[in-house]
Protein backbone atom coordinates (compact mmCIF):
# COMPACT_ATOMS: atom_id res chain seq x y z
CA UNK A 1 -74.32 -19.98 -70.42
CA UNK A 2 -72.75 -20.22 -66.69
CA UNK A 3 -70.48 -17.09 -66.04
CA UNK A 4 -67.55 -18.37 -64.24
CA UNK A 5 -67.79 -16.67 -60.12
CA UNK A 6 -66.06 -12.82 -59.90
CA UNK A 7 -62.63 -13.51 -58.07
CA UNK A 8 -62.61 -11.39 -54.95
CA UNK A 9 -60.01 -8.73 -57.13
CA UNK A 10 -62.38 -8.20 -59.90
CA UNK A 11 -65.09 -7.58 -57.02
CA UNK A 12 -63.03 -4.46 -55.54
CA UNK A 13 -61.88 -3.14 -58.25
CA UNK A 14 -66.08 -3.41 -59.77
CA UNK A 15 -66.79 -1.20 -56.15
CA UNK A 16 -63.82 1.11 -56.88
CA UNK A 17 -65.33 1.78 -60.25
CA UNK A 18 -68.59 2.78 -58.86
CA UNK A 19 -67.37 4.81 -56.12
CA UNK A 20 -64.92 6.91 -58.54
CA UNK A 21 -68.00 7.23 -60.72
CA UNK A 22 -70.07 7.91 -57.71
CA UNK A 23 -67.56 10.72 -56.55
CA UNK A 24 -67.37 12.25 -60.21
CA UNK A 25 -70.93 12.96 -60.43
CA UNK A 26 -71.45 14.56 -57.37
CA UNK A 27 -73.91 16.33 -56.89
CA UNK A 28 -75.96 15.64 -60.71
CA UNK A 29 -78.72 13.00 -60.70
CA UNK A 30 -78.35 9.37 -61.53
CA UNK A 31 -81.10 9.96 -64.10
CA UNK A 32 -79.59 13.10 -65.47
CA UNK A 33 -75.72 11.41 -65.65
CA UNK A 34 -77.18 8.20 -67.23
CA UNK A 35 -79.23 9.85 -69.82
CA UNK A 36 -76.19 11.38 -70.94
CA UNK A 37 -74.18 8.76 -71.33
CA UNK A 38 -77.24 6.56 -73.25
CA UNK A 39 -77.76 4.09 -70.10
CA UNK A 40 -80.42 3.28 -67.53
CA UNK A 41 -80.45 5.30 -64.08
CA UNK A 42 -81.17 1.51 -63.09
CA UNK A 43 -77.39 0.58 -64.94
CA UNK A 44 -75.81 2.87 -63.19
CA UNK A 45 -77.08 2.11 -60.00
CA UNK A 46 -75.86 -1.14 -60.17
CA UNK A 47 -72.29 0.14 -60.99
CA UNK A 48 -72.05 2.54 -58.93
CA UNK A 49 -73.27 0.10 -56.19
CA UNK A 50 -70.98 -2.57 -57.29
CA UNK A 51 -73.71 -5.06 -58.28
CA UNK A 52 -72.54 -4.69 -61.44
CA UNK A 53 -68.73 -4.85 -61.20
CA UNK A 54 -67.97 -5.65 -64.94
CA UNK A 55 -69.13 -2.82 -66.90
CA UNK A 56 -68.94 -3.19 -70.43
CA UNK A 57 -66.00 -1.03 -71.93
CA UNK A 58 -68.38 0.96 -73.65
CA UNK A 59 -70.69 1.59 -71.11
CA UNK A 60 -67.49 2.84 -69.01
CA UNK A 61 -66.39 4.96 -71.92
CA UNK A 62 -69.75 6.24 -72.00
CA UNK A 63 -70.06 7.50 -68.78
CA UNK A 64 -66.38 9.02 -68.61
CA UNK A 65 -67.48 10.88 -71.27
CA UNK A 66 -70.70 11.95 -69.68
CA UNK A 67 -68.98 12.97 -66.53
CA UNK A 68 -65.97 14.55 -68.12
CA UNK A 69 -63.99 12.59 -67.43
CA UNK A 70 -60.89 10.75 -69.94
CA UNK A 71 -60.31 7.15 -69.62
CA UNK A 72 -56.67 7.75 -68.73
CA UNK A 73 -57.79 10.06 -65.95
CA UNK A 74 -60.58 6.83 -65.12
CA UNK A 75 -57.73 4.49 -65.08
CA UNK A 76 -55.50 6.21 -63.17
CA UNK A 77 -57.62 6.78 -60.57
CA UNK A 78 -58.70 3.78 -60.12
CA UNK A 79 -55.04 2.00 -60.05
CA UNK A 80 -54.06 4.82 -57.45
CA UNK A 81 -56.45 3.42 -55.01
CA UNK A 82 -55.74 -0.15 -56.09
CA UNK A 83 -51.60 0.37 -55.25
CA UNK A 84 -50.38 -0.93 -52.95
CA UNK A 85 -47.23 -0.14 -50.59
CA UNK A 86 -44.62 -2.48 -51.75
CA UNK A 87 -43.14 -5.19 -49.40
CA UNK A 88 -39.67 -5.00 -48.35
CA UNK A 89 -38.41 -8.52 -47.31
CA UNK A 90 -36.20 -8.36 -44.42
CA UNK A 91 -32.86 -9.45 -44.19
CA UNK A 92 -31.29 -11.84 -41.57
């Protein structure tokens, strides 16, 4: 199976994930967070690195859960660092 290349979006918003995730866990271990949440420290490195942009939606569930986090709290973080100022168009 090919996997068709990561547009340069889904790369961002892959190291957005992991630094939200990153942030959340502060100052707990990798190994400690990832237990919880039934993954690999190594899993989690990746995502939190970005090497691993596309989480499954479980796994991401998973470790919301484990960090006490919701999923609506998740999303929203992660679409208020994705907005973007809007663009006024000028007029002549």
């Amino acid at each position: 199976m090919v996997r068709t290349p990561l547009t340069p979006e889904e790369r961002l918003r892959g190291e957005r994930l992991g630094r939200l995730l990153r942030e959340a866990r502060g100052g707990r271990s990798m190994v400690a967070v990832a237990a919880s949440a039934g993954i690999s420290a190594e899993t989690l490195r990746k995502i939190e690195t970005g090497r691993a942009p596309t989480p499954a939606f479980f796994t991401v569930a998973a470790l919301a859960g484990a960090l006490g986090l919701s999923m609506d709290e998740l999303l929203g973080r992660c679409a208020l660092e994705s907005a973007e100022p809007a663009v006024v168009p000028l007029i002549a």
